[in-house]
Every structure is written in structure tokens, then in C-alpha cells.
N, C-alpha and C. Protein backbone atom coordinates (compact mmCIF):
# COMPACT_ATOMS: atom_id res chain seq x y z
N UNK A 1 -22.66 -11.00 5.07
CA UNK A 1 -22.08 -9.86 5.76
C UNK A 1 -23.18 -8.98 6.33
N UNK A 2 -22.71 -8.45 7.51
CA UNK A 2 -24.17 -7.79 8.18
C UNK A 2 -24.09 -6.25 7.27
N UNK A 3 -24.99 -5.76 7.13
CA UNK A 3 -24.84 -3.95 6.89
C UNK A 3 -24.76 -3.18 7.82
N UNK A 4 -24.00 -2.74 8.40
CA UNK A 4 -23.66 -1.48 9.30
C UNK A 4 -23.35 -0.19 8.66
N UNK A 5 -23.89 -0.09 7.14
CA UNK A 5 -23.55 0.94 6.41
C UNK A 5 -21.73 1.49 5.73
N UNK A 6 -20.98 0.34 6.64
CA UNK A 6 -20.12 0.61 6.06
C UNK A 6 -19.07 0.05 4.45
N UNK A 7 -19.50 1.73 3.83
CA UNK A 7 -19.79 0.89 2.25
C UNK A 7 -18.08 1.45 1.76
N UNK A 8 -17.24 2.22 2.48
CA UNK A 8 -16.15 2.51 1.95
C UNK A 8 -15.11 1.77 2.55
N UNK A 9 -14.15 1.86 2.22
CA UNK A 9 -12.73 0.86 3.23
C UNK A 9 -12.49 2.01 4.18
N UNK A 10 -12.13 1.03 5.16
CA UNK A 10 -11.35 1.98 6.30
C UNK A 10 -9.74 2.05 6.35
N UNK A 11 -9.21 3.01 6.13
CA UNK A 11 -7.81 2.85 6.22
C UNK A 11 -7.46 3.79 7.78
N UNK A 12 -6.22 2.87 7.67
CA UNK A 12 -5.71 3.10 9.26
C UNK A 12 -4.34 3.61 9.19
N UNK A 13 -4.24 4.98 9.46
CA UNK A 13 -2.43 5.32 9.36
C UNK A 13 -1.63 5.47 10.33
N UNK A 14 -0.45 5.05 10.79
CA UNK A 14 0.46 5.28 11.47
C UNK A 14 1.94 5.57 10.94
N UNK A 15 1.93 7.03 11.28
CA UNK A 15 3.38 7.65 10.66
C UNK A 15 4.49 7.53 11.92
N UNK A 16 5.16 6.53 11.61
CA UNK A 16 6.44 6.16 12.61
C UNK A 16 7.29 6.65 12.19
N UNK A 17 7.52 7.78 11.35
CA UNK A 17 8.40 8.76 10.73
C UNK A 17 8.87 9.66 11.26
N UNK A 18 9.23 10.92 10.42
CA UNK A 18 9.02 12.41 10.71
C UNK A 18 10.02 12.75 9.56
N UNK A 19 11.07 12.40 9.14
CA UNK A 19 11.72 13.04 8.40
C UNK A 19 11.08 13.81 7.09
N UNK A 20 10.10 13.05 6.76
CA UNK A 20 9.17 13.65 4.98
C UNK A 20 8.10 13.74 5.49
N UNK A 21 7.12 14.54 5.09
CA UNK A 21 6.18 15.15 4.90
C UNK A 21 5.38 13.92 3.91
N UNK A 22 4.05 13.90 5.15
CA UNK A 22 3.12 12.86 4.07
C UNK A 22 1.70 13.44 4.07
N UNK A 23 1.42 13.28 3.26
CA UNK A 23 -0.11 14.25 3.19
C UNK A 23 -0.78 12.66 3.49
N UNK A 24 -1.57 12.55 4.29
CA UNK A 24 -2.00 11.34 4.63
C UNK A 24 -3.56 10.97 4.15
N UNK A 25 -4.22 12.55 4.33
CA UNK A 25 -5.40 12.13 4.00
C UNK A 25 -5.80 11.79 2.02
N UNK A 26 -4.48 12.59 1.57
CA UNK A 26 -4.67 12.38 0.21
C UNK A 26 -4.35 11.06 -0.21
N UNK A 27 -3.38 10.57 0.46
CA UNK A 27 -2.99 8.83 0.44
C UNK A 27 -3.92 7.84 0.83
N UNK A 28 -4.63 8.08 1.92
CA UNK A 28 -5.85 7.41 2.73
C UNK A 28 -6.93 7.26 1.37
N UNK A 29 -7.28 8.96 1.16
CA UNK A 29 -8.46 8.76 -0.09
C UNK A 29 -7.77 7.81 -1.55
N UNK A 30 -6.43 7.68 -1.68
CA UNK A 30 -6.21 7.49 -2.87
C UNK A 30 -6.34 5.52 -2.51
N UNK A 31 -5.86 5.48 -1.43
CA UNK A 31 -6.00 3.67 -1.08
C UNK A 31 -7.74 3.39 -1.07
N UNK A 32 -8.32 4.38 -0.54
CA UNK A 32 -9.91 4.29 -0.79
C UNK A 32 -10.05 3.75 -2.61
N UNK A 33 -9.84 4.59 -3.03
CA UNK A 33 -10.20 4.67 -4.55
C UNK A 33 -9.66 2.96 -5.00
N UNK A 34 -8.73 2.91 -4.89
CA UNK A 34 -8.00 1.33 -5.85
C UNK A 34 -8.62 0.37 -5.10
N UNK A 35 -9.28 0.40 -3.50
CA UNK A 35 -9.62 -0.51 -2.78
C UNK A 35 -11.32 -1.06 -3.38
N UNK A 36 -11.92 0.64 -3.70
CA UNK A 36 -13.02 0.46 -4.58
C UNK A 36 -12.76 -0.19 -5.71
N UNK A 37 -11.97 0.37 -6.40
CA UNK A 37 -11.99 -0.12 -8.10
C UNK A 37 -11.54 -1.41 -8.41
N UNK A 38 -10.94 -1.97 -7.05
CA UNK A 38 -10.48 -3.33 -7.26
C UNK A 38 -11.47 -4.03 -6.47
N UNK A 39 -13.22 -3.95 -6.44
CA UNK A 39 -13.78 -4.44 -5.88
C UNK A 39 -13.82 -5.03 -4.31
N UNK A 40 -13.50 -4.73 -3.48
CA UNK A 40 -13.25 -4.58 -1.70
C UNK A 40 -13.52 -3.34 -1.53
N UNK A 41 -14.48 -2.88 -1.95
CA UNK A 41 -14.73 -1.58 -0.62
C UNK A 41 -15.51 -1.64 1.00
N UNK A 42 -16.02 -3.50 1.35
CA UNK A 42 -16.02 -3.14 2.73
C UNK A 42 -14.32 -3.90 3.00
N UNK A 43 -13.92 -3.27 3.41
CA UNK A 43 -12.53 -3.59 3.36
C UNK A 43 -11.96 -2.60 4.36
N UNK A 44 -10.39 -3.23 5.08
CA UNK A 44 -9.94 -2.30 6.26
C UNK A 44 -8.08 -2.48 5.64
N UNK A 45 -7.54 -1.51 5.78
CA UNK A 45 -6.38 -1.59 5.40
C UNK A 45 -5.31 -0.26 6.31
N UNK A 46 -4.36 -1.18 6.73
CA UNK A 46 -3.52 0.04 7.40
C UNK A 46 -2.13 0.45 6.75
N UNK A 47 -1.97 1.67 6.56
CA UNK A 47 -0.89 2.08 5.87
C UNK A 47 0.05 3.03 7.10
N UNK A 48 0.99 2.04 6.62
CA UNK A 48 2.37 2.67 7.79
C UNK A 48 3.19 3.82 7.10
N UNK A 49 3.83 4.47 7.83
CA UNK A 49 5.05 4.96 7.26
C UNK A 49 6.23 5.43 8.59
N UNK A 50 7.24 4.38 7.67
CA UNK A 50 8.48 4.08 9.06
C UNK A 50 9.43 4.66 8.26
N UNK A 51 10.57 5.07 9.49
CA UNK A 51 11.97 5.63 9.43
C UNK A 51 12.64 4.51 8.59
N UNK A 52 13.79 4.63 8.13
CA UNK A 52 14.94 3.95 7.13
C UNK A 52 15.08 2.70 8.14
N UNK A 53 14.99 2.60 9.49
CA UNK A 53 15.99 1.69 10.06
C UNK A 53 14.77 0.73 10.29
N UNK A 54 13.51 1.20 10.53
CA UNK A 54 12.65 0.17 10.45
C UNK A 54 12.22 -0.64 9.07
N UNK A 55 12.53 -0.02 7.85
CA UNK A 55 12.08 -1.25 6.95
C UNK A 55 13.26 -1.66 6.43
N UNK A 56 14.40 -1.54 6.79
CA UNK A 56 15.49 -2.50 6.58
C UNK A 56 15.60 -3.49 7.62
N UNK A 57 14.80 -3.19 9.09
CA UNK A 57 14.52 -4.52 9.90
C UNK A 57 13.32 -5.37 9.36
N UNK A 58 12.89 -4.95 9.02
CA UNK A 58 11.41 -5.40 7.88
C UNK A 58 11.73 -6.44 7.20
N UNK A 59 12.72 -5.47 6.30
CA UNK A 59 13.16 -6.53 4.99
C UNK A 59 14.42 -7.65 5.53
N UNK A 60 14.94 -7.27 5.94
CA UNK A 60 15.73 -8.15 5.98
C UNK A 60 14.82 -9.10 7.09
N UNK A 61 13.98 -9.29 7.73
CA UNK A 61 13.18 -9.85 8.70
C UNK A 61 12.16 -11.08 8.31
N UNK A 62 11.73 -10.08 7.18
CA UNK A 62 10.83 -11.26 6.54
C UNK A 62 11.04 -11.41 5.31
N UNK A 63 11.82 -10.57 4.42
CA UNK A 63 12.16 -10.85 3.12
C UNK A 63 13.81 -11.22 2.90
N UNK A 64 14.62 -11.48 3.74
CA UNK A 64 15.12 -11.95 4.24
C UNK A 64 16.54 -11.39 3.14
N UNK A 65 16.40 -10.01 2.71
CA UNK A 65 17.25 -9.45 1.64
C UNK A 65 17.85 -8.23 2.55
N UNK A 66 18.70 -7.89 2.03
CA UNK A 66 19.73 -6.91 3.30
C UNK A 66 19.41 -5.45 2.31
N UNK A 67 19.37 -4.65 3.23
CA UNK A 67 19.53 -3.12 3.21
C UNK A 67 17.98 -2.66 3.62
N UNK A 68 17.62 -1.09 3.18
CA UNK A 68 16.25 -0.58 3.30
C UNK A 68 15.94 -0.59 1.97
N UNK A 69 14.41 -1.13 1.65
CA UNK A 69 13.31 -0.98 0.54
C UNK A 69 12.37 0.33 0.77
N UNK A 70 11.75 0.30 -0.25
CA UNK A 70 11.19 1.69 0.25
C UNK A 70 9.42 1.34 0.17
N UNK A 71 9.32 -0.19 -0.23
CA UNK A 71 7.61 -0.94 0.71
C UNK A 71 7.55 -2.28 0.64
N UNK A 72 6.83 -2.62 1.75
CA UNK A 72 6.71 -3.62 2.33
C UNK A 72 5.09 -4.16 2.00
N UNK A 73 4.96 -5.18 1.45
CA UNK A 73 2.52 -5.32 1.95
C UNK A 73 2.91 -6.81 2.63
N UNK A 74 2.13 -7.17 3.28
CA UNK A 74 1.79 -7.66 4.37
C UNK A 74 0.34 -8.04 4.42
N UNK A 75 0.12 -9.55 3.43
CA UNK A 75 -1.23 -9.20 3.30
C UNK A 75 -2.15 -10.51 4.17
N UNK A 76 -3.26 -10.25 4.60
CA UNK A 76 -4.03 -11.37 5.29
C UNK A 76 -4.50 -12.23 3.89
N UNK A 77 -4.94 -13.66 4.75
CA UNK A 77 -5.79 -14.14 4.30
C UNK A 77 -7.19 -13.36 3.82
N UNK A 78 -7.42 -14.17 2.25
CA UNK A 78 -9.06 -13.09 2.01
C UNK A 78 -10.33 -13.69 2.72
N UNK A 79 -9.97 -14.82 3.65
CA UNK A 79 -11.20 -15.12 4.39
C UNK A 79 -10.90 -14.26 5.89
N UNK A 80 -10.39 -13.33 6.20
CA UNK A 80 -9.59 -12.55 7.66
C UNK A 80 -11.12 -11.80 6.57
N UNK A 81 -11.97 -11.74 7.63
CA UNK A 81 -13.13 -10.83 7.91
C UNK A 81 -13.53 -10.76 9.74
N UNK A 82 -13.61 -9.10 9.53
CA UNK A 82 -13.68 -9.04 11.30
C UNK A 82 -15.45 -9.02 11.29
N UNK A 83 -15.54 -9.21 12.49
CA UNK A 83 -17.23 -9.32 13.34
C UNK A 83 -18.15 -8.49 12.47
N UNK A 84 -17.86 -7.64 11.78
CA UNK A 84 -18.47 -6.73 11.20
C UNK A 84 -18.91 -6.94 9.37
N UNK A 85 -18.16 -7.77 9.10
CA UNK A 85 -17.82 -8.41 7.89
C UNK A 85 -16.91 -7.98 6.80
N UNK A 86 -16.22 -7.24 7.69
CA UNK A 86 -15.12 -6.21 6.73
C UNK A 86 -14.00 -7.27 6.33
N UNK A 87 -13.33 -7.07 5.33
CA UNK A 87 -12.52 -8.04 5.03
C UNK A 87 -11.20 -7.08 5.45
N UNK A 88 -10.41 -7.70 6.13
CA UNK A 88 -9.09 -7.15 6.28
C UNK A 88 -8.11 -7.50 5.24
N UNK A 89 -7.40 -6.55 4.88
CA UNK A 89 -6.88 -6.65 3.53
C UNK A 89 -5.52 -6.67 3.76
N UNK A 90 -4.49 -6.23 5.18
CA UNK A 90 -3.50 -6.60 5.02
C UNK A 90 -2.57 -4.89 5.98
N UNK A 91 -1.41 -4.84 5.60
CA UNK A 91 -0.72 -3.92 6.15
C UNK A 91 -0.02 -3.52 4.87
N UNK A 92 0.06 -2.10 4.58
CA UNK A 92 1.44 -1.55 3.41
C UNK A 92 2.58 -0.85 4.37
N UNK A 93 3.74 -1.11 4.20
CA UNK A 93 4.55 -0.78 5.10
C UNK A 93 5.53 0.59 3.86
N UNK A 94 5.63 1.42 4.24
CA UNK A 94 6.56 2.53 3.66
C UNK A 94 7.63 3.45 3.97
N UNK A 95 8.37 3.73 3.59
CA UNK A 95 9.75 4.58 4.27
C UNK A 95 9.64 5.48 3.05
N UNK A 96 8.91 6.51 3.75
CA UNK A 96 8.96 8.21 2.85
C UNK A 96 10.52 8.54 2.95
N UNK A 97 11.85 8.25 3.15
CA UNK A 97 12.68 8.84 3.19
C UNK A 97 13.39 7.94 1.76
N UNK A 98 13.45 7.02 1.73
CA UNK A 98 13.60 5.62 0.57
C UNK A 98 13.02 6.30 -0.19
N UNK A 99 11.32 6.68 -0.28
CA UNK A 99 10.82 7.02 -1.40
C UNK A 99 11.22 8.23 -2.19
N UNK A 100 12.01 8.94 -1.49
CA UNK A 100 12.31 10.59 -1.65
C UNK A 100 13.57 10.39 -2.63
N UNK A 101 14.24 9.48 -2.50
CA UNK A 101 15.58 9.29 -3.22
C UNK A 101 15.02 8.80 -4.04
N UNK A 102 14.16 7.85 -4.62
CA UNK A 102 13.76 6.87 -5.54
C UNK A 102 13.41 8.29 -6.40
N UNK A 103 12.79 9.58 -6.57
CA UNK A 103 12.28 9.61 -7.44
C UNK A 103 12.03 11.25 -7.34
N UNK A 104 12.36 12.20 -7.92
CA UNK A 104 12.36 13.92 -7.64
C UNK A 104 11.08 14.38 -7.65
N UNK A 105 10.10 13.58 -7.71
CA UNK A 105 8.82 14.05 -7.41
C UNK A 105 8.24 13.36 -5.98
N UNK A 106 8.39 13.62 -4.80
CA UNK A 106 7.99 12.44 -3.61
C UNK A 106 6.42 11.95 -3.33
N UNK A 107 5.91 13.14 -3.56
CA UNK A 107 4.39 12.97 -3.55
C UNK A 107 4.45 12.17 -4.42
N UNK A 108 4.95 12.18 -5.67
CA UNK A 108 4.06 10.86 -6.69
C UNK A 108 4.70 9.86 -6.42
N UNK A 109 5.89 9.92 -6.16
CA UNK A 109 6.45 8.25 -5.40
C UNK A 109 5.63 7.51 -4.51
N UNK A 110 5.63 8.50 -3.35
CA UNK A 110 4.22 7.97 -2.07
C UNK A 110 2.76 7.45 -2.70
N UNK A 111 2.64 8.21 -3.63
CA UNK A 111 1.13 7.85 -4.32
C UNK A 111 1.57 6.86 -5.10
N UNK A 112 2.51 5.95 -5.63
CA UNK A 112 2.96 4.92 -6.51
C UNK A 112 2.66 3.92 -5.60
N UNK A 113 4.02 4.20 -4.32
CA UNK A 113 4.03 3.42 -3.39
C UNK A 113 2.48 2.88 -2.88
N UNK A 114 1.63 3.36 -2.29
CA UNK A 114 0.54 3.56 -2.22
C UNK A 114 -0.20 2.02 -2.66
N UNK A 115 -0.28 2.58 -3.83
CA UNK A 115 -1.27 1.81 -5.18
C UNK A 115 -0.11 0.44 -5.21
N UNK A 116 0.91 0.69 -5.25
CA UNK A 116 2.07 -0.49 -5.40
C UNK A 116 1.90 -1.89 -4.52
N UNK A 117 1.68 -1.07 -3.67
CA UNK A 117 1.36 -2.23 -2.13
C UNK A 117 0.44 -2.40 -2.02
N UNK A 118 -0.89 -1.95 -2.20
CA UNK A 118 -2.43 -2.77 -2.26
C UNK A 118 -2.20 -3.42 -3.20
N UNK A 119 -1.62 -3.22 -4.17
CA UNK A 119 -2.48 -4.09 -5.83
C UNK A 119 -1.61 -5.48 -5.44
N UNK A 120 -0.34 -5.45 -4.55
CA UNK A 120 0.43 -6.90 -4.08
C UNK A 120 -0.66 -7.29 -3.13
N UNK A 121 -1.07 -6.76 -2.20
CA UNK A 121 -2.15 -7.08 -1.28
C UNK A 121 -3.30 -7.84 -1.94
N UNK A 122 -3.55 -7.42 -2.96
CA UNK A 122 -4.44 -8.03 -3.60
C UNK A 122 -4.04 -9.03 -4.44
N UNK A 123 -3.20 -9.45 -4.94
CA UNK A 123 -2.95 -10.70 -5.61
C UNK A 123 -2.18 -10.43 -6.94
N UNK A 124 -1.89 -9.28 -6.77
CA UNK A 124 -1.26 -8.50 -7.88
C UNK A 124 0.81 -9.16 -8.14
N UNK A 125 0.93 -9.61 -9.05
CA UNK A 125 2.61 -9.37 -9.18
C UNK A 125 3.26 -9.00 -10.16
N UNK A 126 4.36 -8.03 -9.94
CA UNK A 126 5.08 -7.72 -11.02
C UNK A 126 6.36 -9.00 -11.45
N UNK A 127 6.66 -9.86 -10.64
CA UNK A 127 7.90 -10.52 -11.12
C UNK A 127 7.16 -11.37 -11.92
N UNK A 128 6.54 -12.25 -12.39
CA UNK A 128 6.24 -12.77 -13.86
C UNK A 128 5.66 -11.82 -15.09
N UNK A 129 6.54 -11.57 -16.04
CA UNK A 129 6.83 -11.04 -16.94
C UNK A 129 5.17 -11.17 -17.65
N UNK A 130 4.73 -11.86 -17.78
CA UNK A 130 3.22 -11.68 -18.28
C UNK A 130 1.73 -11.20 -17.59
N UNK A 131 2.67 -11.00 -16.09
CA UNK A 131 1.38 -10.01 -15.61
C UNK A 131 1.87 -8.31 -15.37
N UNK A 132 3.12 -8.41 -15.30
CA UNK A 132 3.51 -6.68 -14.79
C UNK A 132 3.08 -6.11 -15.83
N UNK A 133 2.79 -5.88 -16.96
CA UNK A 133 2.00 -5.06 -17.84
C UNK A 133 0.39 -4.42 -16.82
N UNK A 134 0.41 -6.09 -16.93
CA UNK A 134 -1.42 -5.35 -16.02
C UNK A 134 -1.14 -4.30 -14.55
N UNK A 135 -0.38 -4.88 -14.19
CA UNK A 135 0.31 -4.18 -12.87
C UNK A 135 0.49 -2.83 -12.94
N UNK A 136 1.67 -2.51 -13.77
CA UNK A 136 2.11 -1.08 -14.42
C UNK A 136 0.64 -0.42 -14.59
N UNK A 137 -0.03 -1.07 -15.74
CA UNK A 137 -1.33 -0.06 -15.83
C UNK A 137 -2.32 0.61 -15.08
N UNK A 138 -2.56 -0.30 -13.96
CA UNK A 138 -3.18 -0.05 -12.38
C UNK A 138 -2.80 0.84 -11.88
N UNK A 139 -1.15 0.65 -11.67
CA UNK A 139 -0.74 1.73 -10.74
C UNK A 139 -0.62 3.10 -11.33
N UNK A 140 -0.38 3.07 -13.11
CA UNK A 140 -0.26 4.23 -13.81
C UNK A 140 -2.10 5.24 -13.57
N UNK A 141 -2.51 3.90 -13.61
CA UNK A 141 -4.28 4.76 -13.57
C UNK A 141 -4.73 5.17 -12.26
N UNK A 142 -4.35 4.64 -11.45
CA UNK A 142 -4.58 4.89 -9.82
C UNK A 142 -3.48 6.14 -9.24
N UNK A 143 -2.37 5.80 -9.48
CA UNK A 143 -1.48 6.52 -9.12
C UNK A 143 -1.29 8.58 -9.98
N UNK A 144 -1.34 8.10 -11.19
CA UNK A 144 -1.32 9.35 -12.11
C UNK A 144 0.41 9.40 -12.18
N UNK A 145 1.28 8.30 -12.09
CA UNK A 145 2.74 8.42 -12.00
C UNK A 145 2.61 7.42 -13.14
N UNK A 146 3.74 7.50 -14.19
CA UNK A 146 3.78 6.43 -14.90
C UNK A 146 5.36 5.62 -14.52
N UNK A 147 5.09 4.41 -14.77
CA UNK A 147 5.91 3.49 -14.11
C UNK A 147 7.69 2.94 -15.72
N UNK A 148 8.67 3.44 -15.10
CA UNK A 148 9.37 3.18 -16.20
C UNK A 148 9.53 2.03 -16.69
């Protein structure tokens, strides 16, 4: 990989929203942090946040399950390194309005969500019963939300 000094991840946001309020740069720094601690910090990652009607076209699109979820990851191959040698890590897709119902605290939902969808990006899964322990703990330590 060449050095161009870039030693942190780059995250990329696009709020296709408006209904909730997203503090973005606190989300940006918090995908920084798990992107570090999970070893990829030259790393590039874009975090969305769409209206209700776009991640129920999402889901039902590529996950091929009906209604709105409240995230989506979208992850590259770990050999997807651009010219620079950054490894591209993938897309987290989110609906702050989904997340707002999920949970009476929204900021810590968004910050769940967050950590939820990199750690899948990364190779992370909760549906076999002998890794969501490790899962839960990640997102409980990254996030500062504990997971029921």
C-alpha cells in the first residue's frame, strides 16, 4: 500500500432524509473508532441515511423480505482497494425514522445502528447463536447502548 498519510478511515455521508435529526459528525467519528479497533483504519466507508420508503425498496430489493428495516450493510469484497490502497469497506444503509420507533433513546439507536452495520461489514453475524455473544459485546463497547 502506498503512504499518502492516510492513517484514519474516511467515511462518506449522505442524508437522503430529513425527518430525524442526525448528528453526523458524532456518527462519522464513532464509525472511525470501530473501523480502528477492528483493525482497517486505511479504510473508506459510506454511511447513508434514507427516508422509510427507501429502505423498504432496499429490503425488499435485495433482501428480498417485505416492509421497512431500520439497516441495511452492503459490503465489498476485502480485496476492493482503491488506487490509493484504501480498502473499501462497503455501504451502511439507515432509516433514522425506523430507528426512532425501535427505541426512546434515538441517538443511541443511530449509534447501535452505526456499529451494527460495520461489524456485518466486517464479517461479523448475529444469526448463529455462537457468535452473537461476540457481536452484542462490540456493539455494547463501541456503541455505549446495551443490546437486549
Amino acid at each position: 500500500m502506498a503512504d499518502d498519510g492516510h492513517s484514519e478511515p474516511r467515511i462518506l455521508i449522505d442524508d437522503r432524509q430529513g425527518d430525524v435529526r442526525v448528528d453526523h459528525d458524532a456518527l462519522a467519528e464513532l464509525a472511525r473508532t470501530v473501523l480502528v479497533g477492528e483493525g482497517v483504519a486505511r479504510s473508506e466507508l459510506s454511511l447513508s441515511f434514507v427516508t422509510e420508503y427507501e429502505i423498504t425498496d432496499l429490503h425488499v430489493r435485495y433482501m428480498e423480505e417485505d416492509g421497512p428495516t431500520d439497516v441495511l450493510s452492503f459490503p465489498l469484497e476485502e480485496e476492493d482497494v482503491d488506487e490509493e490502497g484504501v480498502r473499501l469497506v462497503g455501504d451502511v444503509v439507515i432509516c433514522p425514522a425506523v430507528a426512532a420507533r425501535n427505541n426512546p433513546d434515538p441517538g443511541g439507536e443511530l449509534r447501535l445502528l452505526v456499529v451494527h452495520g460495520i461489524l456485518h461489514l466486517l464479517g461479523h453475524d448475529h444469526q448463529q447463536k455462537t457468535k452473537r455473544g461476540e457481536m452484542w459485546a462490540k456493539q455494547e463497547r463501541y456503541a455505549g447502548v446495551r443490546v437486549p
